[in-house]
N, C-alpha and C. Protein backbone atom coordinates (compact mmCIF):
# COMPACT_ATOMS: atom_id res chain seq x y z
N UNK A 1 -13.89 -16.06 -4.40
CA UNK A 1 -13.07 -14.93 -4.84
C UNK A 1 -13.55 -13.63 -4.22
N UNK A 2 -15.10 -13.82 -3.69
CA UNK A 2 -15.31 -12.53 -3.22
C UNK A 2 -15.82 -11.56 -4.23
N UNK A 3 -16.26 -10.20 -4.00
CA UNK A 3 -16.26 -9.35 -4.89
C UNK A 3 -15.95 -7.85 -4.16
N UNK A 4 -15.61 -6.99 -5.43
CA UNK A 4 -15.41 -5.07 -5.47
C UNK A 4 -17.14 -4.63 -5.50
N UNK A 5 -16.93 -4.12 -4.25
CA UNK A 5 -18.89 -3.77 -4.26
C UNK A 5 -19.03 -1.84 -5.12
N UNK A 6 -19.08 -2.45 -6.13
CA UNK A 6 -18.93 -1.33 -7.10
C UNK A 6 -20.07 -0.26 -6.83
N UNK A 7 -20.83 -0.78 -5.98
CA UNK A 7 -22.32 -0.10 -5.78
C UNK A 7 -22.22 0.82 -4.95
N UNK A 8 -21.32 1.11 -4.23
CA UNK A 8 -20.97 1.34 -2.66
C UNK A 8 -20.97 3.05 -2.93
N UNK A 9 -21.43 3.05 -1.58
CA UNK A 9 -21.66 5.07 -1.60
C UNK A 9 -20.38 5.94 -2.51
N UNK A 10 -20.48 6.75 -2.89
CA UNK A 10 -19.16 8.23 -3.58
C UNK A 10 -17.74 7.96 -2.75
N UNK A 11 -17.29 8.00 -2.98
CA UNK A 11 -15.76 7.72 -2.20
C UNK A 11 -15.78 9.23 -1.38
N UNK A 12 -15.15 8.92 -0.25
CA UNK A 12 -14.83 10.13 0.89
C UNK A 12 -13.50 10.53 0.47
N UNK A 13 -13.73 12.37 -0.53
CA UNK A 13 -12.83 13.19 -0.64
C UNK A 13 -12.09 13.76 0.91
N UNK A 14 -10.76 13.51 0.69
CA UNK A 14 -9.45 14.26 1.54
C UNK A 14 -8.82 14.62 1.13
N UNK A 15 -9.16 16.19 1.04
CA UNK A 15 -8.14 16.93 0.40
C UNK A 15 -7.23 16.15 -0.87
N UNK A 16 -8.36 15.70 -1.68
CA UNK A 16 -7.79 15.39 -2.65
C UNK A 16 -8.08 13.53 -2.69
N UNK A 17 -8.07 13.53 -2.51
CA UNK A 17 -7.65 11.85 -2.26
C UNK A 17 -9.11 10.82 -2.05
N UNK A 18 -9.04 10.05 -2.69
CA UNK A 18 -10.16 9.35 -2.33
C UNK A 18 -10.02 8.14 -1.73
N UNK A 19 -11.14 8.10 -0.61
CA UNK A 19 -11.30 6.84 0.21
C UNK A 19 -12.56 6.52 -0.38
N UNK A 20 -12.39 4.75 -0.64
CA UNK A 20 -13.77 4.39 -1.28
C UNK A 20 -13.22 3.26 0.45
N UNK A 21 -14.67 3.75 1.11
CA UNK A 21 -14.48 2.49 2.37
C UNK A 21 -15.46 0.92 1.64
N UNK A 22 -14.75 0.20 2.50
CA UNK A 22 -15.61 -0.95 2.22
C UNK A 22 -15.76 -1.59 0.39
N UNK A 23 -14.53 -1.21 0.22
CA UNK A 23 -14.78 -1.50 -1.57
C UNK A 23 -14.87 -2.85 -1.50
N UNK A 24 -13.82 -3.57 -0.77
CA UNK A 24 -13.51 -5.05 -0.84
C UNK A 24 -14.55 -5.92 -0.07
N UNK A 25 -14.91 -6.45 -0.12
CA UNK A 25 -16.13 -7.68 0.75
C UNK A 25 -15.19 -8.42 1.97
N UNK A 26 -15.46 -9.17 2.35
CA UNK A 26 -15.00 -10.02 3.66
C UNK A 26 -14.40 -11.31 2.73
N UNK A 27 -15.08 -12.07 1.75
CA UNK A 27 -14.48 -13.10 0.63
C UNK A 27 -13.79 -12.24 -0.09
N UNK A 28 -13.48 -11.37 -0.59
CA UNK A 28 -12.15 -10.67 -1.23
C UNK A 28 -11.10 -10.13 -0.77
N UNK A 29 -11.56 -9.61 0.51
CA UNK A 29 -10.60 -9.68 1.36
C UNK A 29 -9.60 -11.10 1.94
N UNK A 30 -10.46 -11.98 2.21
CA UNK A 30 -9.28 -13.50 2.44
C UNK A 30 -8.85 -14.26 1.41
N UNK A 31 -9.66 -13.76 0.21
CA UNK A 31 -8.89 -14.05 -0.90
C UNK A 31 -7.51 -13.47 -1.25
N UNK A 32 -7.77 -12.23 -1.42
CA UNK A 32 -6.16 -11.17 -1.90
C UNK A 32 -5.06 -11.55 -0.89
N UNK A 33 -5.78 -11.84 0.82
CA UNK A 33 -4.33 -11.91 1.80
C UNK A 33 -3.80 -13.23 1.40
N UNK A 34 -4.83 -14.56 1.07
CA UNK A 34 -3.95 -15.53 0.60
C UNK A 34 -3.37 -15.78 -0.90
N UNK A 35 -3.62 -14.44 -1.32
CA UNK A 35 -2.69 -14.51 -2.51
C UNK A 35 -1.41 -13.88 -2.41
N UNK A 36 -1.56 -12.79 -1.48
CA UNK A 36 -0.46 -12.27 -0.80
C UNK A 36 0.59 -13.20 -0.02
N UNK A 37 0.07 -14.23 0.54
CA UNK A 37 0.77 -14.61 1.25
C UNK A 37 1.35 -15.88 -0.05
N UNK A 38 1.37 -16.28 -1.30
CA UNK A 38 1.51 -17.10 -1.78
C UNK A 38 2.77 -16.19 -2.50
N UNK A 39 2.69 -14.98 -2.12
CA UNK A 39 3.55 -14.00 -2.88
C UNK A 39 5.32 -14.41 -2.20
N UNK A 40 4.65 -13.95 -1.09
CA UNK A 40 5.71 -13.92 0.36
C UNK A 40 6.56 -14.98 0.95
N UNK A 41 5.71 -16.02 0.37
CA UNK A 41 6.66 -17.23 0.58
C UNK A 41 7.62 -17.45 -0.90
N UNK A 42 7.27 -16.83 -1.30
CA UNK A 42 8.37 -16.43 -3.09
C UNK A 42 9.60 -15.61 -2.65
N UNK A 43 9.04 -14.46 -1.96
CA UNK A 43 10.50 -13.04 -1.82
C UNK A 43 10.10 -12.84 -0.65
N UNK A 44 9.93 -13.65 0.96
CA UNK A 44 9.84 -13.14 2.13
C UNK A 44 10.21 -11.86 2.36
N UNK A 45 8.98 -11.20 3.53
CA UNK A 45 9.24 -10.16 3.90
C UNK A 45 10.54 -9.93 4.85
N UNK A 46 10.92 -8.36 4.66
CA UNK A 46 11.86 -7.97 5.43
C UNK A 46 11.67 -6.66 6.02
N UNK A 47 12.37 -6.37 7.30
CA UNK A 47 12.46 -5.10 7.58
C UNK A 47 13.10 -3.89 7.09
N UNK A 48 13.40 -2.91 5.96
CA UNK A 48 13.91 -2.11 5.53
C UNK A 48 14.79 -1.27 5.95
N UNK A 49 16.09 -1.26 6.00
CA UNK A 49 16.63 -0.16 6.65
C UNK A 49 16.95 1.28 5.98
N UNK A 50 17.09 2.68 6.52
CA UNK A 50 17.12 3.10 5.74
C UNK A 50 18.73 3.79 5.25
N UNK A 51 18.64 4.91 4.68
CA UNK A 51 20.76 5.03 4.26
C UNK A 51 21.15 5.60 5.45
N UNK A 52 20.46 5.90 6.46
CA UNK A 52 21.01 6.04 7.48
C UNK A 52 21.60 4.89 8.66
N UNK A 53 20.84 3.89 7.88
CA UNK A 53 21.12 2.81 8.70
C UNK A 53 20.25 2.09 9.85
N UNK A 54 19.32 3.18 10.09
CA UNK A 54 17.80 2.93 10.49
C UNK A 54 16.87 1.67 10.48
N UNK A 55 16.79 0.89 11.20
CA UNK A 55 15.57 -0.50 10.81
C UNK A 55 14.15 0.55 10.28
N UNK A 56 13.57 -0.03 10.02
CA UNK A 56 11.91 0.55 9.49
C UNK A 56 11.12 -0.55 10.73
N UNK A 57 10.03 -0.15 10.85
CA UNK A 57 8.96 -0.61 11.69
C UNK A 57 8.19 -1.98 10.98
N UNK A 58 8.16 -1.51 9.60
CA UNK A 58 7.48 -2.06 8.97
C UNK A 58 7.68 -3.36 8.13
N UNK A 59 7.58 -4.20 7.64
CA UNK A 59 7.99 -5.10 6.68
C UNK A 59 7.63 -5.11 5.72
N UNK A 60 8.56 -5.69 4.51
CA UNK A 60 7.80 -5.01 3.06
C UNK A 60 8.39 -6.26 2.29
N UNK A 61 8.00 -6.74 1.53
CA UNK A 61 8.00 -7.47 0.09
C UNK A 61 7.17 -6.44 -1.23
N UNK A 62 7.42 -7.03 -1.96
CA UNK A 62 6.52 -6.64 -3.68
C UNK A 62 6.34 -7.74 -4.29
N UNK A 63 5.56 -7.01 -5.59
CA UNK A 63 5.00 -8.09 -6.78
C UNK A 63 5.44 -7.09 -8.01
N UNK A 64 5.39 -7.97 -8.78
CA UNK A 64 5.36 -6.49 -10.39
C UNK A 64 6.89 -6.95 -11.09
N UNK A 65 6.87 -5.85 -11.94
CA UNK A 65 8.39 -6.26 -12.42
C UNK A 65 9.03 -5.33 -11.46
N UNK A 66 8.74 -3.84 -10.83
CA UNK A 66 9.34 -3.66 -9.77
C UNK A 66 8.97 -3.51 -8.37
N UNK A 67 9.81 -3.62 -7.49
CA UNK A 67 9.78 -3.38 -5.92
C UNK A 67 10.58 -2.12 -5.37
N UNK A 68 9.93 -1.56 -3.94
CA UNK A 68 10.80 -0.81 -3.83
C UNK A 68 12.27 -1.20 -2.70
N UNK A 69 12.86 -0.88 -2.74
CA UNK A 69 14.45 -1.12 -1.59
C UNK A 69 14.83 -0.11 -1.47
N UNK A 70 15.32 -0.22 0.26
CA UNK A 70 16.12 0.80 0.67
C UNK A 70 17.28 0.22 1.52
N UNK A 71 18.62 0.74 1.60
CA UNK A 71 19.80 0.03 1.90
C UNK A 71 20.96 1.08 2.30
N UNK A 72 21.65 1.28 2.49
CA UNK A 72 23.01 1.67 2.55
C UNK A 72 22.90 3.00 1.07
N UNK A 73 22.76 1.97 0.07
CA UNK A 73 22.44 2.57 -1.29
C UNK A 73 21.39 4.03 -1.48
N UNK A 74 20.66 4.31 -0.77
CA UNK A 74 19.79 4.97 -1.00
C UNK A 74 18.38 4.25 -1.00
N UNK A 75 16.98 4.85 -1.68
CA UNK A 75 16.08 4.69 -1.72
C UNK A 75 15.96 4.42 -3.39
N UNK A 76 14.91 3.06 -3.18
CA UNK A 76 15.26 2.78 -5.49
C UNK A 76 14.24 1.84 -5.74
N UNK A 77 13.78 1.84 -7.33
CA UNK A 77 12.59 0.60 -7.29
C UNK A 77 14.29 -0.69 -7.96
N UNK A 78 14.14 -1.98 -7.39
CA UNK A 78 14.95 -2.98 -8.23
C UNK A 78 14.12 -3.87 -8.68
N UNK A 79 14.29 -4.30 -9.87
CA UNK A 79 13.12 -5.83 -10.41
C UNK A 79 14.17 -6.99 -9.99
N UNK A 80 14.44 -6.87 -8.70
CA UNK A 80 15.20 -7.91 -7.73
C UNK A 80 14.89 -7.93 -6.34
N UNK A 81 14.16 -9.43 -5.64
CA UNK A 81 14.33 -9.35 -4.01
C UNK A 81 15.76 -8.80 -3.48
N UNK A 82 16.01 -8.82 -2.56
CA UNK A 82 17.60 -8.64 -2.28
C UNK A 82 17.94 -10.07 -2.24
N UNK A 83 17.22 -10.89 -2.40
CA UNK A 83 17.51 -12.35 -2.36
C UNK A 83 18.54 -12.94 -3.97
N UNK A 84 17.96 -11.68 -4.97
CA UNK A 84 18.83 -12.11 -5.94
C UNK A 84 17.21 -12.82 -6.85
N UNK A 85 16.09 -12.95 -6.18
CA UNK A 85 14.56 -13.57 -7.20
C UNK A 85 13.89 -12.51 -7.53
N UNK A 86 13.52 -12.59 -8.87
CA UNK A 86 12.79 -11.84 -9.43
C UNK A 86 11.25 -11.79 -8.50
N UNK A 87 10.54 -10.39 -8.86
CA UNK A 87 9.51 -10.36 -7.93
C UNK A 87 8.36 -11.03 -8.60
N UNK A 88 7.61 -12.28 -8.00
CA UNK A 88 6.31 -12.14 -8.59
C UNK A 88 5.56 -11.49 -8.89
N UNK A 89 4.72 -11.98 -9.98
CA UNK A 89 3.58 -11.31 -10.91
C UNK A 89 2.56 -10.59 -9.55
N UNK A 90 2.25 -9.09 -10.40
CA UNK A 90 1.02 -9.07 -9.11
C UNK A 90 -0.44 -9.80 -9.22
N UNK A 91 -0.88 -10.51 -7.96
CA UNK A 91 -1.85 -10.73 -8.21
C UNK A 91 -3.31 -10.42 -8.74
N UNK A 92 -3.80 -11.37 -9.70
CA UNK A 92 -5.26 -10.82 -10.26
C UNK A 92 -6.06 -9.82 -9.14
N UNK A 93 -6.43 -10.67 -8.27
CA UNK A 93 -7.58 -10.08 -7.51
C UNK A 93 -7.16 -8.61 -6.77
N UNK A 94 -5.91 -8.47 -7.03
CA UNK A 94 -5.37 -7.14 -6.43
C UNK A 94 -5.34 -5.95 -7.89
N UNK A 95 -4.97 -6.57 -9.39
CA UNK A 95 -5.17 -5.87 -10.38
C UNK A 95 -6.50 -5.30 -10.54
N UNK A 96 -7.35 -6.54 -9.85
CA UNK A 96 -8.76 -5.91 -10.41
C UNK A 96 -9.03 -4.55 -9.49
N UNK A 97 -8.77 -4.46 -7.97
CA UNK A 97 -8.80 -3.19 -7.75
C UNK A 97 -8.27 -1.59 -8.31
N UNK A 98 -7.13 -2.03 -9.33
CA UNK A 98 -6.67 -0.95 -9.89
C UNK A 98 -7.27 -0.43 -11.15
N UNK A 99 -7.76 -1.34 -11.72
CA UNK A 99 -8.59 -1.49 -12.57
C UNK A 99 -10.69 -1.13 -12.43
N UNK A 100 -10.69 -1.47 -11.31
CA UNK A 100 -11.66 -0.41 -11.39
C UNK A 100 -11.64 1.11 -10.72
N UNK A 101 -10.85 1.36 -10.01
CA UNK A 101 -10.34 2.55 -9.16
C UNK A 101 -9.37 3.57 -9.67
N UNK A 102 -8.71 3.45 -10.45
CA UNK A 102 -7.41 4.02 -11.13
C UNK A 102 -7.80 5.09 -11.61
N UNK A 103 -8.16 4.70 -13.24
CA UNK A 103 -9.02 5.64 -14.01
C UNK A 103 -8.30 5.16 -14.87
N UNK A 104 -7.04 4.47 -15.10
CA UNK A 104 -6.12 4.65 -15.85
C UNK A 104 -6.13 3.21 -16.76
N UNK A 105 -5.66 2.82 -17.84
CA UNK A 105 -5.64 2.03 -18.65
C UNK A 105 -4.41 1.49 -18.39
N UNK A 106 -3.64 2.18 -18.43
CA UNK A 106 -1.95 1.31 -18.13
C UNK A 106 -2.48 0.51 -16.74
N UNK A 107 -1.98 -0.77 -17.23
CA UNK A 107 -1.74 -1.52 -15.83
C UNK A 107 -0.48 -1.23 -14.88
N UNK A 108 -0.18 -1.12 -13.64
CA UNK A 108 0.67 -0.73 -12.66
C UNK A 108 1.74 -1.90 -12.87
N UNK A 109 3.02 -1.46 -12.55
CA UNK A 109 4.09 -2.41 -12.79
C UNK A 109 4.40 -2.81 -11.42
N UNK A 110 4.37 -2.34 -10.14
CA UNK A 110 4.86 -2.65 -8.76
C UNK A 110 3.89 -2.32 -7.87
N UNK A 111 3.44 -3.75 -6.94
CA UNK A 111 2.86 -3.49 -5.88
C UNK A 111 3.61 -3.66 -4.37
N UNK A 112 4.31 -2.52 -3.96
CA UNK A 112 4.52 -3.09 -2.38
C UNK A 112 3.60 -3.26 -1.74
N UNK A 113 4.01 -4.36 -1.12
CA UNK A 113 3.44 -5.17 0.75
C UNK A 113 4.72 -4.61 1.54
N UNK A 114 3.42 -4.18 2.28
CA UNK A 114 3.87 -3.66 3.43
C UNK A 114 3.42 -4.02 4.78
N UNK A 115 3.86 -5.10 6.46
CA UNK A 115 3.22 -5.46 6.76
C UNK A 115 3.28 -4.92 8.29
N UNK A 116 2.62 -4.30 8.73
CA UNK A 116 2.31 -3.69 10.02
C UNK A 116 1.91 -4.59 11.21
N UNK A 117 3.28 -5.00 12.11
CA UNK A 117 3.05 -5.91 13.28
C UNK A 117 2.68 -4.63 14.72
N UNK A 118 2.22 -5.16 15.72
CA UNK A 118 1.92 -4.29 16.94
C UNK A 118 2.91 -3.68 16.73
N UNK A 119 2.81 -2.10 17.27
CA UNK A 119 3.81 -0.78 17.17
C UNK A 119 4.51 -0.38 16.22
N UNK A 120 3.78 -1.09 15.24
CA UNK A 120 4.48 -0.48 13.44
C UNK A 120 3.91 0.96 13.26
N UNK A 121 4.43 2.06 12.38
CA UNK A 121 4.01 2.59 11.93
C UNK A 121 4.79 3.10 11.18
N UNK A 122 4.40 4.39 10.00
CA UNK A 122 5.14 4.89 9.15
C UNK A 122 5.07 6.40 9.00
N UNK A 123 6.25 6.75 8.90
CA UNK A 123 6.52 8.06 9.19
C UNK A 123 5.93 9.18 8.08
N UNK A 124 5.43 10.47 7.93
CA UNK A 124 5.17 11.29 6.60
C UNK A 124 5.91 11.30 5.86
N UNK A 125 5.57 11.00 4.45
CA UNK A 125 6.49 10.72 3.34
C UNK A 125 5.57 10.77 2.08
N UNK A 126 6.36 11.06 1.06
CA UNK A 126 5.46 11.07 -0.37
C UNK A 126 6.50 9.99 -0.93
N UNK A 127 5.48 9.23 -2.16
CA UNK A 127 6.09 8.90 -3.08
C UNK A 127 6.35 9.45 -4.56
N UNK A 128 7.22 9.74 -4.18
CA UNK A 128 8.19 10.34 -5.46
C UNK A 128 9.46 9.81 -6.25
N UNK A 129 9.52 8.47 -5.67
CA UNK A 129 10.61 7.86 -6.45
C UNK A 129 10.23 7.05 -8.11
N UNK A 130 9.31 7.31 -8.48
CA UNK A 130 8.73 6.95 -9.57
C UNK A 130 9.16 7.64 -10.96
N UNK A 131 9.50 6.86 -11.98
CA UNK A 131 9.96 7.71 -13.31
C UNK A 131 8.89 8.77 -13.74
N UNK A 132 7.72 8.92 -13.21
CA UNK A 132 6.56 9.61 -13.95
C UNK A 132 5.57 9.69 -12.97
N UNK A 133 5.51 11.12 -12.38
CA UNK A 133 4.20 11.11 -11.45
C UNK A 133 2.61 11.74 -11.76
N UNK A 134 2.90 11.12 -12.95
CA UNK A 134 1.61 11.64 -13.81
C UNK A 134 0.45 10.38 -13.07
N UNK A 135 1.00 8.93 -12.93
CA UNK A 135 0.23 7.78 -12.96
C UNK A 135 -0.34 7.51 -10.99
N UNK A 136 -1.57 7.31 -10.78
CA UNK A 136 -1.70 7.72 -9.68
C UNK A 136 -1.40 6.56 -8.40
N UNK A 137 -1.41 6.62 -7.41
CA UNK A 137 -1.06 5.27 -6.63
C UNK A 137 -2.13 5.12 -5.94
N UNK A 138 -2.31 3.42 -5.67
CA UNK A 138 -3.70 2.59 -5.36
C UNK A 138 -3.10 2.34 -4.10
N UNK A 139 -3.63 2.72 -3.10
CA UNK A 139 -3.49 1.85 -1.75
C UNK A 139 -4.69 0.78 -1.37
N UNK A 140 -4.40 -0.79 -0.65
CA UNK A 140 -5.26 -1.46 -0.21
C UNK A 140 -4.76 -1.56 0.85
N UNK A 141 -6.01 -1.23 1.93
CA UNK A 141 -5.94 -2.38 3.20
C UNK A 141 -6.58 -3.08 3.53
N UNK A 142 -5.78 -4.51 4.49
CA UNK A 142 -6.10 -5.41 4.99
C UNK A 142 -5.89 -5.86 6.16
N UNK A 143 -6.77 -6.25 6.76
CA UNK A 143 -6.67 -6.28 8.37
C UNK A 143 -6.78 -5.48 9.30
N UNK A 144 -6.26 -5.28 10.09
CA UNK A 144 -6.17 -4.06 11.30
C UNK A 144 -6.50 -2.64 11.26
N UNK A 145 -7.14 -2.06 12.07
CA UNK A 145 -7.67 -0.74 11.62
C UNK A 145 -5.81 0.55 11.42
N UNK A 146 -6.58 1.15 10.72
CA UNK A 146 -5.09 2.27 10.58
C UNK A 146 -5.05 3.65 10.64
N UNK A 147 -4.26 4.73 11.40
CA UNK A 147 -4.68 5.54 11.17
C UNK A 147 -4.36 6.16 10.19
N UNK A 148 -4.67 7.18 9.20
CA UNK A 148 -3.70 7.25 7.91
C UNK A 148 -3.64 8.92 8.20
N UNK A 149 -2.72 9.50 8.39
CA UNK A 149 -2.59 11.19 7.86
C UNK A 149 -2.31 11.95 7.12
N UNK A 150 -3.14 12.71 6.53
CA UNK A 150 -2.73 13.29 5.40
C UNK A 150 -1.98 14.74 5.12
N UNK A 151 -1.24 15.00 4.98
CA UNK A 151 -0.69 15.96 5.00
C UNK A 151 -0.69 17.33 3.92
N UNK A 152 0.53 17.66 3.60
CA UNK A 152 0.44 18.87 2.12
C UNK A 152 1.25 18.73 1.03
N UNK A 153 1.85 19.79 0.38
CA UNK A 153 2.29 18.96 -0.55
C UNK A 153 3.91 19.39 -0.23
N UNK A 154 3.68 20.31 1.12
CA UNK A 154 5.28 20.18 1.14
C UNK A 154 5.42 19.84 2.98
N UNK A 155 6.60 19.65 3.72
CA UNK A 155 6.24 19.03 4.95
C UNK A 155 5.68 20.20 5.91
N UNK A 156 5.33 19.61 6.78
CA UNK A 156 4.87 20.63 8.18
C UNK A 156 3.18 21.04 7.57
N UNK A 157 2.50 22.09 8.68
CA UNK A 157 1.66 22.63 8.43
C UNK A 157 0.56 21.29 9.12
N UNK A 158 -1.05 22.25 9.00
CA UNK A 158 -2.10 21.24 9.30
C UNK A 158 -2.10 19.81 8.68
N UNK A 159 -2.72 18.72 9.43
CA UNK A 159 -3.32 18.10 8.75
C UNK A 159 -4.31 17.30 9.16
N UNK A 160 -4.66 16.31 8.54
CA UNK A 160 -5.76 15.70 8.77
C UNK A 160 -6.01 14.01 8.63
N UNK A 161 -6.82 13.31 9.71
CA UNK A 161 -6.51 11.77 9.44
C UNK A 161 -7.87 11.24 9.41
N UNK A 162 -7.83 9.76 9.03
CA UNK A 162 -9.00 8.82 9.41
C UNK A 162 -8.70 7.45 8.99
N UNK A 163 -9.68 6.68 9.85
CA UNK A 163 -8.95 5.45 10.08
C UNK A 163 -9.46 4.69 8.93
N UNK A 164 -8.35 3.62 8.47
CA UNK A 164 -8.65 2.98 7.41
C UNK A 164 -9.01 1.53 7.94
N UNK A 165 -10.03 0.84 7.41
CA UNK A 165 -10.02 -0.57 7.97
C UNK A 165 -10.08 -1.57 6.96
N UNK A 166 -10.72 -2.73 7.19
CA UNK A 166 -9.69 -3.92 6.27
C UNK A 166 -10.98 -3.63 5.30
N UNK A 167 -10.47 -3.74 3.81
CA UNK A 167 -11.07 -3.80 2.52
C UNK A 167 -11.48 -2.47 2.24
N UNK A 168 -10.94 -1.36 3.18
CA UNK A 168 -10.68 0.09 2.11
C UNK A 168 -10.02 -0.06 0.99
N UNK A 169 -10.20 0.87 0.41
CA UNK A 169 -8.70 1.61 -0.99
C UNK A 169 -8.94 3.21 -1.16
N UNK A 170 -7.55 3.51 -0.70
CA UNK A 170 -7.69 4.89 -1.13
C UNK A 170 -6.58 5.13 -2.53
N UNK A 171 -6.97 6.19 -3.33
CA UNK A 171 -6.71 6.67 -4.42
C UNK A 171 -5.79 8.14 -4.46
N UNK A 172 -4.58 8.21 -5.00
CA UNK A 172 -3.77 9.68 -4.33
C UNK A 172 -3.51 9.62 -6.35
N UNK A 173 -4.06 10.73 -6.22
CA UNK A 173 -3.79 11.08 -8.08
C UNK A 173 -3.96 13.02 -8.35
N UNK A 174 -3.87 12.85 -9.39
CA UNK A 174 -3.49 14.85 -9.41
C UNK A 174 -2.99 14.95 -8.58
N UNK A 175 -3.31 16.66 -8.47
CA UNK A 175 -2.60 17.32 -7.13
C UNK A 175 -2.09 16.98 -6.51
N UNK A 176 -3.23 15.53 -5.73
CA UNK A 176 -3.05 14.98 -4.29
C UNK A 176 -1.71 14.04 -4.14
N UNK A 177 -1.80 13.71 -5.59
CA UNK A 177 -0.62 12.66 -5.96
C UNK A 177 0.81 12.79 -5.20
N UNK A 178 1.01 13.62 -4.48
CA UNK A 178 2.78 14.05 -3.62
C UNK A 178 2.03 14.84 -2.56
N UNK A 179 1.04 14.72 -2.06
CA UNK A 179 0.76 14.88 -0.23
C UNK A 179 1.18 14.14 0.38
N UNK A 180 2.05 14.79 1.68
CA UNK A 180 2.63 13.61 2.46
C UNK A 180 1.25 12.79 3.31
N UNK A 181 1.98 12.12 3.44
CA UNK A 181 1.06 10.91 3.90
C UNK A 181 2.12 10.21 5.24
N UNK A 182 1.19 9.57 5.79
CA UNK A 182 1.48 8.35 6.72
C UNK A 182 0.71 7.92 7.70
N UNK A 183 1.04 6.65 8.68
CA UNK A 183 0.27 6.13 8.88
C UNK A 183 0.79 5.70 11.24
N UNK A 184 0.01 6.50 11.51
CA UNK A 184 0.46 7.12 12.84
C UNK A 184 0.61 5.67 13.94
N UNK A 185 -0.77 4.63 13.72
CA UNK A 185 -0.55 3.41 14.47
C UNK A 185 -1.91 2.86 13.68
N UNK A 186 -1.79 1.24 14.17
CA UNK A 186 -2.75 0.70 14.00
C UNK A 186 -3.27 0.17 15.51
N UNK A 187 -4.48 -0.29 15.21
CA UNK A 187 -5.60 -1.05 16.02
C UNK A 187 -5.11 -2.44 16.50
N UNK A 188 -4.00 -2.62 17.10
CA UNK A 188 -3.31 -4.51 16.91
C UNK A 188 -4.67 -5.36 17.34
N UNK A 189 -4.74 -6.23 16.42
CA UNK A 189 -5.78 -6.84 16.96
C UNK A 189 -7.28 -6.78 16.55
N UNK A 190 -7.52 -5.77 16.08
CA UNK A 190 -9.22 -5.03 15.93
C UNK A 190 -9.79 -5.78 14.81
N UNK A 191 -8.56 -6.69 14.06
CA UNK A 191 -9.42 -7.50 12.77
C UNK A 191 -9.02 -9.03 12.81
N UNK A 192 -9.25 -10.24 12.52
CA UNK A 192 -9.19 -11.28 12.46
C UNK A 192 -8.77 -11.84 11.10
N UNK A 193 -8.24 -10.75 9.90
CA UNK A 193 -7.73 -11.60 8.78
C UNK A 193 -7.03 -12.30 8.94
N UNK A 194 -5.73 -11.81 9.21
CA UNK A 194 -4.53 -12.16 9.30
C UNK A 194 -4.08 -12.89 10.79
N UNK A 195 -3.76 -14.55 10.10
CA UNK A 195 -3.39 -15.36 11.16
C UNK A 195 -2.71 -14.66 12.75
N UNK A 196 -1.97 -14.12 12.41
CA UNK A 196 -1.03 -13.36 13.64
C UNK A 196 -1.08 -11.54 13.78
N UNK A 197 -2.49 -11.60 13.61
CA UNK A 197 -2.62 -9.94 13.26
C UNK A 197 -1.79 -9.22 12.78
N UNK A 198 -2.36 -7.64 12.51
CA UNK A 198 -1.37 -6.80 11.74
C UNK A 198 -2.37 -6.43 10.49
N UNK A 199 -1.41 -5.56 10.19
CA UNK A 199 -2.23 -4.86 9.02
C UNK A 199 -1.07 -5.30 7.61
N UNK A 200 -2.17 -5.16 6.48
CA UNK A 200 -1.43 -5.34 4.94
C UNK A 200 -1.70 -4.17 4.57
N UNK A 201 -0.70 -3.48 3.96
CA UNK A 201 -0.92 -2.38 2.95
C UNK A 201 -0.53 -2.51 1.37
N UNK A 202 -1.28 -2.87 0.63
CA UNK A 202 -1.03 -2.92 -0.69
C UNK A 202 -0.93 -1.27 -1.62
N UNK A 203 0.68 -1.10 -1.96
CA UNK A 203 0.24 0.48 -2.78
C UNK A 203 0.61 -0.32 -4.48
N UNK A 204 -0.45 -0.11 -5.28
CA UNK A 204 -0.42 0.11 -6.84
C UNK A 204 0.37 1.10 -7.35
N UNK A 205 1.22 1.07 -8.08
CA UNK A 205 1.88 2.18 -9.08
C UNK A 205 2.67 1.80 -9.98
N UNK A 206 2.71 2.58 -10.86
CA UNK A 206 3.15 2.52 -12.30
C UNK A 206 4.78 3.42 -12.12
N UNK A 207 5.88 2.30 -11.94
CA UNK A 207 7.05 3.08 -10.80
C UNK A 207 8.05 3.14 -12.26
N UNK A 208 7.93 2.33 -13.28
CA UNK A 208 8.84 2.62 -14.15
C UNK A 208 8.56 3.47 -15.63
């Protein structure tokens, strides 16, 4: 199962935000991706388009009672694949990261997967589609190095990045909680989790 190396140096403040590097071990790490992947063969991943009609770079499934979708429709959490299947439960070994990292007692209702093949990336964006942005969001990664940027709390202006690699988690709560964010490229290749490389991004949140 691996373990959360709870011991591990102060988490690296960004402007708000905490990076705890190296939380996850190398056995918790190939644990969570093959729980992930036990997810995925439930509600296969897809590419997202957006209401513009846009493909996304990225591929995304969930777990939880919700997921997020984007379509024609707009941007929305549904407790439905587009397949019409309810989303699986999120996995333990991924709760336990929220659970020690959070702060928070409520358990999170939706985890997107998100899966970054060569020349994926994701554009600056906050999450704000959530009924309540009091509750903070858990990011995990897995696999491939990433660059992540952090931005402000409204668009444009400085900012600032650093690379995330497999068995980080960063933490976006208060303030930091609606800094744009995103994630400029990854490293294809630079990690060996994942059978066919690429990066996993697991985000935690409490969306309903």
């Amino acid at each position: 199962m691996g373990k959360l190396t709870e011991e591990a140096a102060p988490p690296l403040q960004l402007r708000g935000l905490a990076v705890h590097a190296g939380l996850i071990d190398e056995a918790g790490q190939a644990a969570m991706a093959e729980d992930i992947r036990q997810v995925v063969r439930v509600v296969p991943m897809r590419a997202p388009v957006t209401p513009s009609g846009r493909k996304m770079s990225v591929r995304m499934s969930a777990a939880g009672d919700l997921g997020w979708v984007s379509d024609a429709g707009g941007y929305r959490y549904s407790a439905r694949h587009h397949s019409g299947i309810p989303w699986p439960p999120i996995p333990a070994s991924v709760l336990r990261v929220w659970e020690l990292v959070s702060g928070c007692r409520r358990p999170p209702d939706s985890c997107l997967i998100n899966l970054y093949g060569e020349g994926a990336r994701m554009g600056m964006h906050r999450d704000a589609d959530e009924a309540c942005l009091d509750w903070p969001v858990v990011s995990v990664s897995l696999g491939d190095d990433a660059l992540f940027r952090i931005g402000n709390l409204q668009r444009g202006g400085r900012t600032e990045s650093v690379w995330l690699h497999s068995g980080d988690v960063v933490v976006m709560g208060g303030e930091a909680r609606l800094r744009y964010h995103g994630i400029d490229r990854i490293r294809f290749g630079s990690s060996k989790l994942l059978c066919n490389g690429g990066r996993l991004n697991l985000t935690l949140r409490v969306a309903g």
